[in-house]
PDB file of N, CA and C in Angstrom:
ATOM      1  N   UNK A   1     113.508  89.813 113.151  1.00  0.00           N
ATOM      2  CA  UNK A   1     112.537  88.986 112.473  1.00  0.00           C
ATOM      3  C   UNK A   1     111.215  89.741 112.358  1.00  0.00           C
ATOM      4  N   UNK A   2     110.599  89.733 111.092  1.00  0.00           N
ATOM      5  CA  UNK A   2     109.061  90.264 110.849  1.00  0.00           C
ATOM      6  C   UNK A   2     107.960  89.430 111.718  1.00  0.00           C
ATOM      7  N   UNK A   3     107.505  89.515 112.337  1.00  0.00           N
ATOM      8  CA  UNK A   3     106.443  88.538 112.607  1.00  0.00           C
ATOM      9  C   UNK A   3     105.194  89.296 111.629  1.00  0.00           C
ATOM     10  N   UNK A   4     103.813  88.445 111.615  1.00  0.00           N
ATOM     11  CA  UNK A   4     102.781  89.102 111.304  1.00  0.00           C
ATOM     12  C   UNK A   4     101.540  88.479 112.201  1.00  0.00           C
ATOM     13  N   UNK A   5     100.504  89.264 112.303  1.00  0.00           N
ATOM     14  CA  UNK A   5      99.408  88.650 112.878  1.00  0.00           C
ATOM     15  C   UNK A   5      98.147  89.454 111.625  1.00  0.00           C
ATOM     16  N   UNK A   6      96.938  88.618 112.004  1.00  0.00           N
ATOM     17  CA  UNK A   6      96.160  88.847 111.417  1.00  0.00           C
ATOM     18  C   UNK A   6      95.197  89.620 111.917  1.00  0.00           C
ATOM     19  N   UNK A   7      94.730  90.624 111.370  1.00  0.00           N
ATOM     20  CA  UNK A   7      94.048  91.379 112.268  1.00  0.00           C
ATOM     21  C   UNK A   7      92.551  92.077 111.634  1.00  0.00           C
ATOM     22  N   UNK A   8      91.710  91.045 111.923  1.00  0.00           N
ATOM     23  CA  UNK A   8      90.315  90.549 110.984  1.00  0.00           C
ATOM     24  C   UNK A   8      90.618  90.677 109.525  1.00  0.00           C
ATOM     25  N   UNK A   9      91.259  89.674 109.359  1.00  0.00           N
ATOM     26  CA  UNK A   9      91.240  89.794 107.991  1.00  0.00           C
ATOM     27  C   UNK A   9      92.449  90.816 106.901  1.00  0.00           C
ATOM     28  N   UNK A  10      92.819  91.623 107.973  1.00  0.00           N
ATOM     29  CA  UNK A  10      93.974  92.253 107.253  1.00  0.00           C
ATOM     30  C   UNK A  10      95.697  91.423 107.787  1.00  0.00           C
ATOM     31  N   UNK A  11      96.162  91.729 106.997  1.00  0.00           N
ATOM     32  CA  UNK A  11      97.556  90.785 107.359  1.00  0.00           C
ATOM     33  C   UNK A  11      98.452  92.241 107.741  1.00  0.00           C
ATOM     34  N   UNK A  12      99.013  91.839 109.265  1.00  0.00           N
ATOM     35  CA  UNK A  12      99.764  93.502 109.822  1.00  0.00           C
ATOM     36  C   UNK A  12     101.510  92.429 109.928  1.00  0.00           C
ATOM     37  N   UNK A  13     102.686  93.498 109.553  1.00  0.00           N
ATOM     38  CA  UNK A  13     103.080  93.101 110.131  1.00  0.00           C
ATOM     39  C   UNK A  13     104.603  93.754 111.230  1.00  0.00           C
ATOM     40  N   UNK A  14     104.867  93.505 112.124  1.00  0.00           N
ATOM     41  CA  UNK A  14     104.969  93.862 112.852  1.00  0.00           C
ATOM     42  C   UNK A  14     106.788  93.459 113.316  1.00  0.00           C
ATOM     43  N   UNK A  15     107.465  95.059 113.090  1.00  0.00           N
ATOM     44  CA  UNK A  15     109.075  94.753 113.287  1.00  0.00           C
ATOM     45  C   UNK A  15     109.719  95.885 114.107  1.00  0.00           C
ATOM     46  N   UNK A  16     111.078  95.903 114.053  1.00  0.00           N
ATOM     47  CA  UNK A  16     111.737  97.194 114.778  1.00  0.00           C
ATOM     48  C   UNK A  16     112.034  97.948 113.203  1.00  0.00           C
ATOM     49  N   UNK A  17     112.196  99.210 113.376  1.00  0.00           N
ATOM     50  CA  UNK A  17     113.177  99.637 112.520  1.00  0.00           C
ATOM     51  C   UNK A  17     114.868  99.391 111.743  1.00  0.00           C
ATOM     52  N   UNK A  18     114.982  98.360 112.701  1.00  0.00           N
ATOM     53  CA  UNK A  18     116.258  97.783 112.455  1.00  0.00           C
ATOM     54  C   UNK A  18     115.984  96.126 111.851  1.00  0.00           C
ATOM     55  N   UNK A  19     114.933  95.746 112.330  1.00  0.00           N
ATOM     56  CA  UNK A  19     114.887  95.004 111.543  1.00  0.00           C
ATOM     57  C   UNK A  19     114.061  95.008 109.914  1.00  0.00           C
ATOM     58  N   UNK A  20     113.400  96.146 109.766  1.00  0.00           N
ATOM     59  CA  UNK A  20     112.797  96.493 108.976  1.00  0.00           C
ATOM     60  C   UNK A  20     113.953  96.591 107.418  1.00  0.00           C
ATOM     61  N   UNK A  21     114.708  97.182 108.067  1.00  0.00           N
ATOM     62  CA  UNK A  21     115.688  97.547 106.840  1.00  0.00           C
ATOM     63  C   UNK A  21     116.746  96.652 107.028  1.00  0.00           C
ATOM     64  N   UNK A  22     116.771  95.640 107.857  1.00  0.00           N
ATOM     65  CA  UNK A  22     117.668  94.030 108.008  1.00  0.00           C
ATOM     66  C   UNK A  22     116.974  93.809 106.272  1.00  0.00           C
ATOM     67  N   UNK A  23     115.303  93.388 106.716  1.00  0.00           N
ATOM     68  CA  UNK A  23     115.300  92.939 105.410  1.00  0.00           C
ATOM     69  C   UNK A  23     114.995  93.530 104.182  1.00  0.00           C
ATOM     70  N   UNK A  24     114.786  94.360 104.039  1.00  0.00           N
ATOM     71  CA  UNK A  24     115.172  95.291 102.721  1.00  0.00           C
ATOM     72  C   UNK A  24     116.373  94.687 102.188  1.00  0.00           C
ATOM     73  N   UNK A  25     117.923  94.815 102.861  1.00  0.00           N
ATOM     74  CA  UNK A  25     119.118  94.796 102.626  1.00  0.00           C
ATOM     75  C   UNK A  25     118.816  93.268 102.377  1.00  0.00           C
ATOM     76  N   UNK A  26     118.161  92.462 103.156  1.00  0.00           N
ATOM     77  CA  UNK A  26     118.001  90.784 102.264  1.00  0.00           C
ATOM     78  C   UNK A  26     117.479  90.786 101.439  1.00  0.00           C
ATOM     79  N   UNK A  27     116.628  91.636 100.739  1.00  0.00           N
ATOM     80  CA  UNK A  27     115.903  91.514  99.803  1.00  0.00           C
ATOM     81  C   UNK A  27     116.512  91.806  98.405  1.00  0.00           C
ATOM     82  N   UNK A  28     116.893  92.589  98.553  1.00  0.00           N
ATOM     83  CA  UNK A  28     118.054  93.729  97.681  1.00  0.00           C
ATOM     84  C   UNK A  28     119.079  92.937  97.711  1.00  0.00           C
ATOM     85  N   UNK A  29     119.719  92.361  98.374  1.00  0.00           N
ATOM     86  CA  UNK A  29     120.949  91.381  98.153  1.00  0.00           C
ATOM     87  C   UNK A  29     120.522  90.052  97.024  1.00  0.00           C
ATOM     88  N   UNK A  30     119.817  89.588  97.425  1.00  0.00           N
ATOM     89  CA  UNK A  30     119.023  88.325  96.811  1.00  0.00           C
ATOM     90  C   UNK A  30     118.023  88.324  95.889  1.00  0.00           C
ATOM     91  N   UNK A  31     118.166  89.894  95.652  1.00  0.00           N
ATOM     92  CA  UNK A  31     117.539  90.200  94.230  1.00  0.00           C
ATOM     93  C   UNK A  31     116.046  89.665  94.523  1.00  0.00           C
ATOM     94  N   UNK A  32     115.553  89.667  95.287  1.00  0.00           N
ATOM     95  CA  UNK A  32     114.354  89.076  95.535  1.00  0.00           C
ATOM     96  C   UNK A  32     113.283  90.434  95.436  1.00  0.00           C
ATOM     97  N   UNK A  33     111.929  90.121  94.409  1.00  0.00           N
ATOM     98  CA  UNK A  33     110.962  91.124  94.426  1.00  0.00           C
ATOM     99  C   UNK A  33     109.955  90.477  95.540  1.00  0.00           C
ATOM    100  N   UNK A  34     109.531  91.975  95.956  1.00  0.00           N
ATOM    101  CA  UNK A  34     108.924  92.021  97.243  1.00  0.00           C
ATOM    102  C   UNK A  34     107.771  93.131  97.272  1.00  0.00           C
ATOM    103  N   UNK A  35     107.150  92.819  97.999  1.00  0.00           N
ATOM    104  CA  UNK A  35     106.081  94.126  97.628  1.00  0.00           C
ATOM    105  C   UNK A  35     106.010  94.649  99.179  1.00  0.00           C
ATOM    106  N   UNK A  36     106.083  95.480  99.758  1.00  0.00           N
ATOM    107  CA  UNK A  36     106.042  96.602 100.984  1.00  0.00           C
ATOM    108  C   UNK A  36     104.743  97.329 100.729  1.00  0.00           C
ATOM    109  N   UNK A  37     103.729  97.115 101.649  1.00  0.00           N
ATOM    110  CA  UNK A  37     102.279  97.514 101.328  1.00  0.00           C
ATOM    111  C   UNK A  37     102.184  98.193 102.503  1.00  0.00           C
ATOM    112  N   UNK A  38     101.719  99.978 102.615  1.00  0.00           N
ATOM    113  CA  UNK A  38     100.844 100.688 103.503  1.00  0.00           C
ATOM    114  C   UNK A  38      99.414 100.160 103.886  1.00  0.00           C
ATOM    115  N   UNK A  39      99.146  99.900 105.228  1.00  0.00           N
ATOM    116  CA  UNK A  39      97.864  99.928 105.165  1.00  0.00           C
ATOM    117  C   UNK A  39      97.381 100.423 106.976  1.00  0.00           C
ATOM    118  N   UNK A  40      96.467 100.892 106.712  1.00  0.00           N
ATOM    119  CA  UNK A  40      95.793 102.120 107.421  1.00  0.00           C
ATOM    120  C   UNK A  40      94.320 102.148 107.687  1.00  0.00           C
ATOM    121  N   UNK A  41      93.406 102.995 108.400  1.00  0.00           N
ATOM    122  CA  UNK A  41      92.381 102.661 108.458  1.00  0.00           C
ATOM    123  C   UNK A  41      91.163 103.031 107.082  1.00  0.00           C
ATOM    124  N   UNK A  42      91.778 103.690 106.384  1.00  0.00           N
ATOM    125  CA  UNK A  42      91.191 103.220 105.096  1.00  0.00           C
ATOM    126  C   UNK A  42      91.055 101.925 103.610  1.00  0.00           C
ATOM    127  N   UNK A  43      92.110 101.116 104.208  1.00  0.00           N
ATOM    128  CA  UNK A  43      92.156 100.277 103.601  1.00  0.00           C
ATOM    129  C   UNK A  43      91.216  99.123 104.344  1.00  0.00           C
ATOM    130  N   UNK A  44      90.598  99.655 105.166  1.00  0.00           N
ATOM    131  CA  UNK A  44      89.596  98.562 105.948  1.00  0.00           C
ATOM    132  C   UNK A  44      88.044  99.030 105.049  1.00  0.00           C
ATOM    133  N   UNK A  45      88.029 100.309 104.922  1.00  0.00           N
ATOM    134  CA  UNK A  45      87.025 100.898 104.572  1.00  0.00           C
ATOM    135  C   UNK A  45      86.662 100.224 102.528  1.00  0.00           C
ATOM    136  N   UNK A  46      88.096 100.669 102.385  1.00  0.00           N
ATOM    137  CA  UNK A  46      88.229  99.501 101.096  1.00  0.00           C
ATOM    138  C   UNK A  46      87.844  98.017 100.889  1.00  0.00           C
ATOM    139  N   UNK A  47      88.528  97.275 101.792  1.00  0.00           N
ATOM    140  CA  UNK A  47      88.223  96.102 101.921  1.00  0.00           C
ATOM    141  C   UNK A  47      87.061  95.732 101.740  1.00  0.00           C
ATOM    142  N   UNK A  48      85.942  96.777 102.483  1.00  0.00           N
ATOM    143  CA  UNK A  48      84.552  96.225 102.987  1.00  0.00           C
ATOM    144  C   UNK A  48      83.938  96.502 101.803  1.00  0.00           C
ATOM    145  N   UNK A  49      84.169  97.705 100.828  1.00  0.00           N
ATOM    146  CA  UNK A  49      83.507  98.218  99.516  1.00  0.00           C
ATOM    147  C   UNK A  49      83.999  97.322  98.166  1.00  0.00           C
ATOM    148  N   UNK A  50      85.464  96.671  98.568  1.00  0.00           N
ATOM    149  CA  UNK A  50      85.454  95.642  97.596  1.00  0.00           C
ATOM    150  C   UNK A  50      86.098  94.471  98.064  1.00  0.00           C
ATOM    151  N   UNK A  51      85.548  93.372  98.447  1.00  0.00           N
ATOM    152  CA  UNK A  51      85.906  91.969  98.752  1.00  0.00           C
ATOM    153  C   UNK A  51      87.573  91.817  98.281  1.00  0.00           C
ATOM    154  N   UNK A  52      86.972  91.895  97.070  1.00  0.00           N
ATOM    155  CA  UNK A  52      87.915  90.865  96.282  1.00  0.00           C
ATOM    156  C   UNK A  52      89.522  91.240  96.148  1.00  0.00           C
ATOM    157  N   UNK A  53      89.475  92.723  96.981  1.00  0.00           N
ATOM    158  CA  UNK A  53      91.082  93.457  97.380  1.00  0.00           C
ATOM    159  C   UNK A  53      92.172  92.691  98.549  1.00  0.00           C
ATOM    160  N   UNK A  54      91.233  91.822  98.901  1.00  0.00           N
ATOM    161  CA  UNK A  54      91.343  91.210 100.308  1.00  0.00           C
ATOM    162  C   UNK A  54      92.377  90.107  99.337  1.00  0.00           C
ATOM    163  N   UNK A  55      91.703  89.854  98.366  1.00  0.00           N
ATOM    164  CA  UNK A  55      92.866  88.677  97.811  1.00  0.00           C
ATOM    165  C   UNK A  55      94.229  89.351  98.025  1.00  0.00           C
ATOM    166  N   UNK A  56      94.550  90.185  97.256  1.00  0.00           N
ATOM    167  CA  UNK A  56      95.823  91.098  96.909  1.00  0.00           C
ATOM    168  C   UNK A  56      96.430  91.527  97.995  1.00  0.00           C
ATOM    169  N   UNK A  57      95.248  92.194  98.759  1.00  0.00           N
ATOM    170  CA  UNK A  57      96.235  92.976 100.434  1.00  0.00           C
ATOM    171  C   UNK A  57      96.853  91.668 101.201  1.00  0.00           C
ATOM    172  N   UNK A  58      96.548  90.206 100.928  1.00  0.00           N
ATOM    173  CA  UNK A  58      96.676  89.250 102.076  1.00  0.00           C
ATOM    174  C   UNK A  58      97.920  88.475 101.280  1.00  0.00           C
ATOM    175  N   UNK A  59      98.282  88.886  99.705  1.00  0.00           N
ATOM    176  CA  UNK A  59      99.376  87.902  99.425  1.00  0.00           C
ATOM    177  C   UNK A  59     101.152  89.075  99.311  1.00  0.00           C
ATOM    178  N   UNK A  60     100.735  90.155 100.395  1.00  0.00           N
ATOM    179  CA  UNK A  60     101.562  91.046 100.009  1.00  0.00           C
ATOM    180  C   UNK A  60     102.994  90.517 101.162  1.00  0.00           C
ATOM    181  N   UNK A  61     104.023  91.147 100.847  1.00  0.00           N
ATOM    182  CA  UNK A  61     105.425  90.561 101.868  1.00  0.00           C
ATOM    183  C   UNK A  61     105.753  91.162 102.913  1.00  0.00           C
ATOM    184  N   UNK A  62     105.900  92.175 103.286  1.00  0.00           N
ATOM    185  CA  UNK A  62     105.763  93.180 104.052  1.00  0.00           C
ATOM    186  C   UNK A  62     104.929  94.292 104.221  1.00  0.00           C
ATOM    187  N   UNK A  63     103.692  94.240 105.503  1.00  0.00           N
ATOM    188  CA  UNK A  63     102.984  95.384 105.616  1.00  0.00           C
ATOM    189  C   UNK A  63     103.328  96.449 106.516  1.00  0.00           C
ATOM    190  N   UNK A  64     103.538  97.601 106.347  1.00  0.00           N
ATOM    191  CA  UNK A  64     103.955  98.639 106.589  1.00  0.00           C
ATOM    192  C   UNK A  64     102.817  99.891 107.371  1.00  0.00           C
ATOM    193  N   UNK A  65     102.369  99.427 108.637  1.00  0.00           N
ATOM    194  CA  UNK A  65     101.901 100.532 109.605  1.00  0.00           C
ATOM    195  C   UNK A  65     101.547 101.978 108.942  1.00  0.00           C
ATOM    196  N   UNK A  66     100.781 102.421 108.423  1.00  0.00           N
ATOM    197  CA  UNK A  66     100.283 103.994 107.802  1.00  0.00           C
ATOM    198  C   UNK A  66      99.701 104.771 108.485  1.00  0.00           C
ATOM    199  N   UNK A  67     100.104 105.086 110.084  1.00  0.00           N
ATOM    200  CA  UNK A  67      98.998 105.959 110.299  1.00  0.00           C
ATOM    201  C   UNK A  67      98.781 105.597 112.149  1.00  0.00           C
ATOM    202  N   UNK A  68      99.210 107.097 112.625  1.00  0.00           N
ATOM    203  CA  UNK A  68      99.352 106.709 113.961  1.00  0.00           C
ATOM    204  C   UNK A  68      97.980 106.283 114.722  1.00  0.00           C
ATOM    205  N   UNK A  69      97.200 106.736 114.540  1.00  0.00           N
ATOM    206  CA  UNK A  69      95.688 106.720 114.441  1.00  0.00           C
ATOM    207  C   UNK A  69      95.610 105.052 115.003  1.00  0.00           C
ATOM    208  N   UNK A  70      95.914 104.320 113.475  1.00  0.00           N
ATOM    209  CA  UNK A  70      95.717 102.964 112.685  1.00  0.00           C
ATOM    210  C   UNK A  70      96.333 102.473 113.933  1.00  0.00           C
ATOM    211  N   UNK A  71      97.795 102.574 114.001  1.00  0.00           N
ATOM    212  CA  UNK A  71      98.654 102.128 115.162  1.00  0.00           C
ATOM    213  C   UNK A  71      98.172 101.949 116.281  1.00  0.00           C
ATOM    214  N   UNK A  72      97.830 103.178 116.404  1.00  0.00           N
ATOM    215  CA  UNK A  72      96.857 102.906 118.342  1.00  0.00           C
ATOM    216  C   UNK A  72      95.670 102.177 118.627  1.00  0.00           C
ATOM    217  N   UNK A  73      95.324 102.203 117.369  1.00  0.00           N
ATOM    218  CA  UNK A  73      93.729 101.273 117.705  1.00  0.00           C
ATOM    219  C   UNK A  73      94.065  99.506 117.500  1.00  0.00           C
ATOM    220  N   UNK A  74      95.017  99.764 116.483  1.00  0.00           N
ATOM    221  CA  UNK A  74      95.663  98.021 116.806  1.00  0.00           C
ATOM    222  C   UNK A  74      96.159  97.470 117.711  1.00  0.00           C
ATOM    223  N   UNK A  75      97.272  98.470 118.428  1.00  0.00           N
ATOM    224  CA  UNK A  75      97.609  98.420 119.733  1.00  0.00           C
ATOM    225  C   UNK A  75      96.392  98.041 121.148  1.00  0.00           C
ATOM    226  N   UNK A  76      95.538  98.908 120.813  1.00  0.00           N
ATOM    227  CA  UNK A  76      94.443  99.230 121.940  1.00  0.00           C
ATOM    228  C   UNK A  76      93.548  97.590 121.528  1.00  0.00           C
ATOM    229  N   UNK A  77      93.551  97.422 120.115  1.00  0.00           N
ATOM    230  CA  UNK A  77      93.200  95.337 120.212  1.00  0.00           C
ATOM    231  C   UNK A  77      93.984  94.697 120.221  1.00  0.00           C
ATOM    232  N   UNK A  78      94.981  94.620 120.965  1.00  0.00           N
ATOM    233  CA  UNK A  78      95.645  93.669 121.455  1.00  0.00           C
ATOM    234  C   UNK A  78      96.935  93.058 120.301  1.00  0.00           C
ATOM    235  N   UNK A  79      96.991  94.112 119.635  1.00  0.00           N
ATOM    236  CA  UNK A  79      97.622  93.472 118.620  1.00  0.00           C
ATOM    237  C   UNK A  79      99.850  94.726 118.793  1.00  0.00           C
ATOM    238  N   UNK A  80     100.725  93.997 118.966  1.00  0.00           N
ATOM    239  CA  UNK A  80     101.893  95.228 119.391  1.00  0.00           C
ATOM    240  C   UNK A  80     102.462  94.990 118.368  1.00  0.00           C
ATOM    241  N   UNK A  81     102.395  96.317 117.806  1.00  0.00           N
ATOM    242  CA  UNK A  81     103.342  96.873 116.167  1.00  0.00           C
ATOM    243  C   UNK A  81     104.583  97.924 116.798  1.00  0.00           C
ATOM    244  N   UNK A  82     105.800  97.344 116.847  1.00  0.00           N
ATOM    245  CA  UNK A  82     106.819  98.290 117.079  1.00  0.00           C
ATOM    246  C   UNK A  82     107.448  99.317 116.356  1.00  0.00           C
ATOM    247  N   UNK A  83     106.503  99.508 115.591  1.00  0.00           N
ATOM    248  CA  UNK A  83     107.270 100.512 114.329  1.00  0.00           C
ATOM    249  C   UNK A  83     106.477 101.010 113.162  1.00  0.00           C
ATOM    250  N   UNK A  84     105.955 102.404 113.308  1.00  0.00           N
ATOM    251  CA  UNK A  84     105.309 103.065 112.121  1.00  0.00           C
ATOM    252  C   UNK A  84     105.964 103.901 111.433  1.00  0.00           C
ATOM    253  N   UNK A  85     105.701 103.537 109.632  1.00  0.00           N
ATOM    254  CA  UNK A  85     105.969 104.066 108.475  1.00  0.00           C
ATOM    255  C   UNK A  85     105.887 104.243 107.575  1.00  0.00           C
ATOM    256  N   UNK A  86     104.973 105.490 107.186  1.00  0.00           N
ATOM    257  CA  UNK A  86     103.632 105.304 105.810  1.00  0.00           C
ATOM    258  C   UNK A  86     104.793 105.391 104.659  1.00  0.00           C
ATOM    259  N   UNK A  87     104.355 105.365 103.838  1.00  0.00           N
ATOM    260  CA  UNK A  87     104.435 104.721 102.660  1.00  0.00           C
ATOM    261  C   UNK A  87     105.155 105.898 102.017  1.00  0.00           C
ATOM    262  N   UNK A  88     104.905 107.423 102.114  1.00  0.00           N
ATOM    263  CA  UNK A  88     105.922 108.777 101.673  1.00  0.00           C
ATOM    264  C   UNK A  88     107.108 107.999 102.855  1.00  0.00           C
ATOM    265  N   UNK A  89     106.834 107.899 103.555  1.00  0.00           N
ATOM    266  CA  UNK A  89     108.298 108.072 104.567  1.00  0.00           C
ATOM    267  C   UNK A  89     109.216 106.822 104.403  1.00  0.00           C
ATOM    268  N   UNK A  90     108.802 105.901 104.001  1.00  0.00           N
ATOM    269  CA  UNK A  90     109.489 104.881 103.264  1.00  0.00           C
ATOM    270  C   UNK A  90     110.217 104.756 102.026  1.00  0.00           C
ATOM    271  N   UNK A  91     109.631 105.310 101.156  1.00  0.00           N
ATOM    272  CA  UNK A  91     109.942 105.742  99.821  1.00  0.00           C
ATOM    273  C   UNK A  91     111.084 106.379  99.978  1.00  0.00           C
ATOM    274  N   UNK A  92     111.259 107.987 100.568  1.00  0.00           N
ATOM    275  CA  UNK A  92     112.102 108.052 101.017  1.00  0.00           C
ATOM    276  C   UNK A  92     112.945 108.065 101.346  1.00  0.00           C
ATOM    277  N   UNK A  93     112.904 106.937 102.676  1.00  0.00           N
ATOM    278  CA  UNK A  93     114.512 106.341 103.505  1.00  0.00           C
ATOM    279  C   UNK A  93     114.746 105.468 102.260  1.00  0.00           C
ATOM    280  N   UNK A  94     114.173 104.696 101.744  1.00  0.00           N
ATOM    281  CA  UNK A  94     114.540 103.580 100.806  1.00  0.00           C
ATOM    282  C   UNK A  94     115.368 103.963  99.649  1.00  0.00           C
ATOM    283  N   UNK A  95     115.001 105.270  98.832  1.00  0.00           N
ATOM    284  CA  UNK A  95     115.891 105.840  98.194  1.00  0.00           C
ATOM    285  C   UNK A  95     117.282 106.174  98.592  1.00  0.00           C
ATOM    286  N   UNK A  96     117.478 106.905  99.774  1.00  0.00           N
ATOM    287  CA  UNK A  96     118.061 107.268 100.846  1.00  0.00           C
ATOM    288  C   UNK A  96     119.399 105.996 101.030  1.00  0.00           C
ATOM    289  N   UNK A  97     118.332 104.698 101.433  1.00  0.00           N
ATOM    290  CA  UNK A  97     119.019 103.332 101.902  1.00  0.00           C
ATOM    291  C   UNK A  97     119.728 102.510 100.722  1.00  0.00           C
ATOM    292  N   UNK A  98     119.564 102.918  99.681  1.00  0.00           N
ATOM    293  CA  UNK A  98     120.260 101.885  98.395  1.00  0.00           C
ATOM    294  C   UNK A  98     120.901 103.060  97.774  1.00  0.00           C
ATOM    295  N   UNK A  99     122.097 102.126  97.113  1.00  0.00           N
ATOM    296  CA  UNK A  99     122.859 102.953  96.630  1.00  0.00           C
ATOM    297  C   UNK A  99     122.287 103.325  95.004  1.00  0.00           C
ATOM    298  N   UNK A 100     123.099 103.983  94.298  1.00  0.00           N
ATOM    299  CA  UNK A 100     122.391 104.598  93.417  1.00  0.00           C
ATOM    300  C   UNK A 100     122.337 103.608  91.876  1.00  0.00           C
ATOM    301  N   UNK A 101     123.420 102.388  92.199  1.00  0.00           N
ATOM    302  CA  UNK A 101     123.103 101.777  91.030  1.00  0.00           C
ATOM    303  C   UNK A 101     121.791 100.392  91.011  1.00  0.00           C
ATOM    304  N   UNK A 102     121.318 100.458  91.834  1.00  0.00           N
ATOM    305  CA  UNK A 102     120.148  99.973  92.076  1.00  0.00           C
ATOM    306  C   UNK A 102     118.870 100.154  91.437  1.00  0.00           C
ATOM    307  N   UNK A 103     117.705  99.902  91.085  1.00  0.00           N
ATOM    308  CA  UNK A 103     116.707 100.404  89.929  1.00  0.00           C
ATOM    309  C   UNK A 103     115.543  99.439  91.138  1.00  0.00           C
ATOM    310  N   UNK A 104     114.422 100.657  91.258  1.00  0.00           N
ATOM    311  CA  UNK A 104     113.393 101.062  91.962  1.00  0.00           C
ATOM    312  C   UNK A 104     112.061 101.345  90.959  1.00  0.00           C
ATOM    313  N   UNK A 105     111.193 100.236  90.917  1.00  0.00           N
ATOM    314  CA  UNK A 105     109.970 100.251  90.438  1.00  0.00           C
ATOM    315  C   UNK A 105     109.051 100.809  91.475  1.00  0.00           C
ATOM    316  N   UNK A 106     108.702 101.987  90.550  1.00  0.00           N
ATOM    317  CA  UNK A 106     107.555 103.011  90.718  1.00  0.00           C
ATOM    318  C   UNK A 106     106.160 102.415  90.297  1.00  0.00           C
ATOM    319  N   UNK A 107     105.341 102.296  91.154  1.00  0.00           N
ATOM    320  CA  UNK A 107     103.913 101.932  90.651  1.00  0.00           C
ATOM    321  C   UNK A 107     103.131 103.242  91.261  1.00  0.00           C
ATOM    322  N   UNK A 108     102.453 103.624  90.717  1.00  0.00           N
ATOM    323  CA  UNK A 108     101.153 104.939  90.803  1.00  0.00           C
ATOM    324  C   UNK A 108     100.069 104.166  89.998  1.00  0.00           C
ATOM    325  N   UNK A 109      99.161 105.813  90.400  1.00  0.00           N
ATOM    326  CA  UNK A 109      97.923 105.532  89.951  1.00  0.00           C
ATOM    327  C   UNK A 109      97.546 105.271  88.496  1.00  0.00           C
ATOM    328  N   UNK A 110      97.886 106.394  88.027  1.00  0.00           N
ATOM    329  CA  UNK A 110      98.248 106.765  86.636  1.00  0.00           C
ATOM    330  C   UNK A 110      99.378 107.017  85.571  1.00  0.00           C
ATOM    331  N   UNK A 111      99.378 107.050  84.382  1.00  0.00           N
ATOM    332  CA  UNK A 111     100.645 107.286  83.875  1.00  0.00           C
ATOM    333  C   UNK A 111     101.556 108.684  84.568  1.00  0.00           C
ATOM    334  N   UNK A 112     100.254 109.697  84.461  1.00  0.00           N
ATOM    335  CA  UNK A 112     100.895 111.085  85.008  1.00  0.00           C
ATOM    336  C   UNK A 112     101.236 110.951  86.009  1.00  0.00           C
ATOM    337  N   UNK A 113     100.677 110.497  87.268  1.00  0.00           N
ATOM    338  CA  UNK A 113     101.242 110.456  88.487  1.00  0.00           C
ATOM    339  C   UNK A 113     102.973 109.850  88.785  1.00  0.00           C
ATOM    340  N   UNK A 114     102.751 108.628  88.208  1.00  0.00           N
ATOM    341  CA  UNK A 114     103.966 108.026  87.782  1.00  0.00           C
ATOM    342  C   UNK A 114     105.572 109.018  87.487  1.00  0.00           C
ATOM    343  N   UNK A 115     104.650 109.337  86.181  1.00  0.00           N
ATOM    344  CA  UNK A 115     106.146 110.353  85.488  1.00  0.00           C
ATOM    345  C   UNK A 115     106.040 111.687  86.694  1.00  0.00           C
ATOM    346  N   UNK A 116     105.165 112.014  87.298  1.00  0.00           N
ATOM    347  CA  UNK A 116     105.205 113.207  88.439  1.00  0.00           C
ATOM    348  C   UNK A 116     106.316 112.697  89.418  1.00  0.00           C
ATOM    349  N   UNK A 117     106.072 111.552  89.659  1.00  0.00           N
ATOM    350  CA  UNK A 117     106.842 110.670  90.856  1.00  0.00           C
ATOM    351  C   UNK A 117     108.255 111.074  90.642  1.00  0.00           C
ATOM    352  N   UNK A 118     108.375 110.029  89.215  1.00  0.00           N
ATOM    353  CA  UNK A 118     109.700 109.416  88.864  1.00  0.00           C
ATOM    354  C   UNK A 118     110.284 111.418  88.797  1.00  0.00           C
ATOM    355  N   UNK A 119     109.856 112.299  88.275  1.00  0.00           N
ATOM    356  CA  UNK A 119     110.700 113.721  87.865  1.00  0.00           C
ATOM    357  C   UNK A 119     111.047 113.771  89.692  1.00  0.00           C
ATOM    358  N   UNK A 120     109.925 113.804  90.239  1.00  0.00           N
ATOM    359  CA  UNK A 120     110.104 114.082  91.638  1.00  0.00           C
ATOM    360  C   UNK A 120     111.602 113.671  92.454  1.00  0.00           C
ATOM    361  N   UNK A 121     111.430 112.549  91.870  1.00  0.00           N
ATOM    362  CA  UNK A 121     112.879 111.514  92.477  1.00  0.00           C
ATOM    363  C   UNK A 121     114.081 111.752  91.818  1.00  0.00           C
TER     364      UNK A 121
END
């Protein structure tokens, strides 16, 4: 099970690796879109420079630990995340984890980045 806690304002949330990709495989079964969001100690730095990101980072489905750094200082407030995995290393296993007739929306920055991605993959 995912739990999440809130952690001023950012939404963390907090699984094993086994259950991490439990629900992927529910997600992907049930055809259900989902959004898997990195967040790290720059997305705090974000937050504070624009409010209104706070809408978006807080309605996301799964947040995804970025950053061992990030990890330990959440840890060190009281907050226990069993499992870090930025957002390259996810991508990734996730390719990795579905089979190939499956179809994987790419979001980037830009168009170029995008088509950089998608050749990449």
């Amino acid at each position: 099970m995912i739990d999440e806690v809130d952690f001023f304002g950012i939404k963390i949330s907090s699984f094993t690796e086994t259950e991490l990709w439990a629900r992927v495989d529910q997600d992907i079964n049930k055809r259900s879109s989902q959004v898997y969001y990195g967040t790290g100690f720059y997305n705090i730095v974000l937050l504070r420079q624009f409010p209104e990101l706070h809408s978006y980072a807080s309605k996301v489905d799964v947040t995804l630990m970025d950053g061992h750094i990030f990890k330990l200082f959440v840890s060190i407030m009281g907050f226990e995340i069993n499992y870090e995995i930025s957002i390259p290393q996810f991508t990734l296993k996730l390719l990795n984890h579905t089979s190939p007739e499956k179809k994987i929306f790419v979001l980037g920055g830009t168009k170029d980045v995008n088509e950089l991605a998608i050749d990449s993959l």
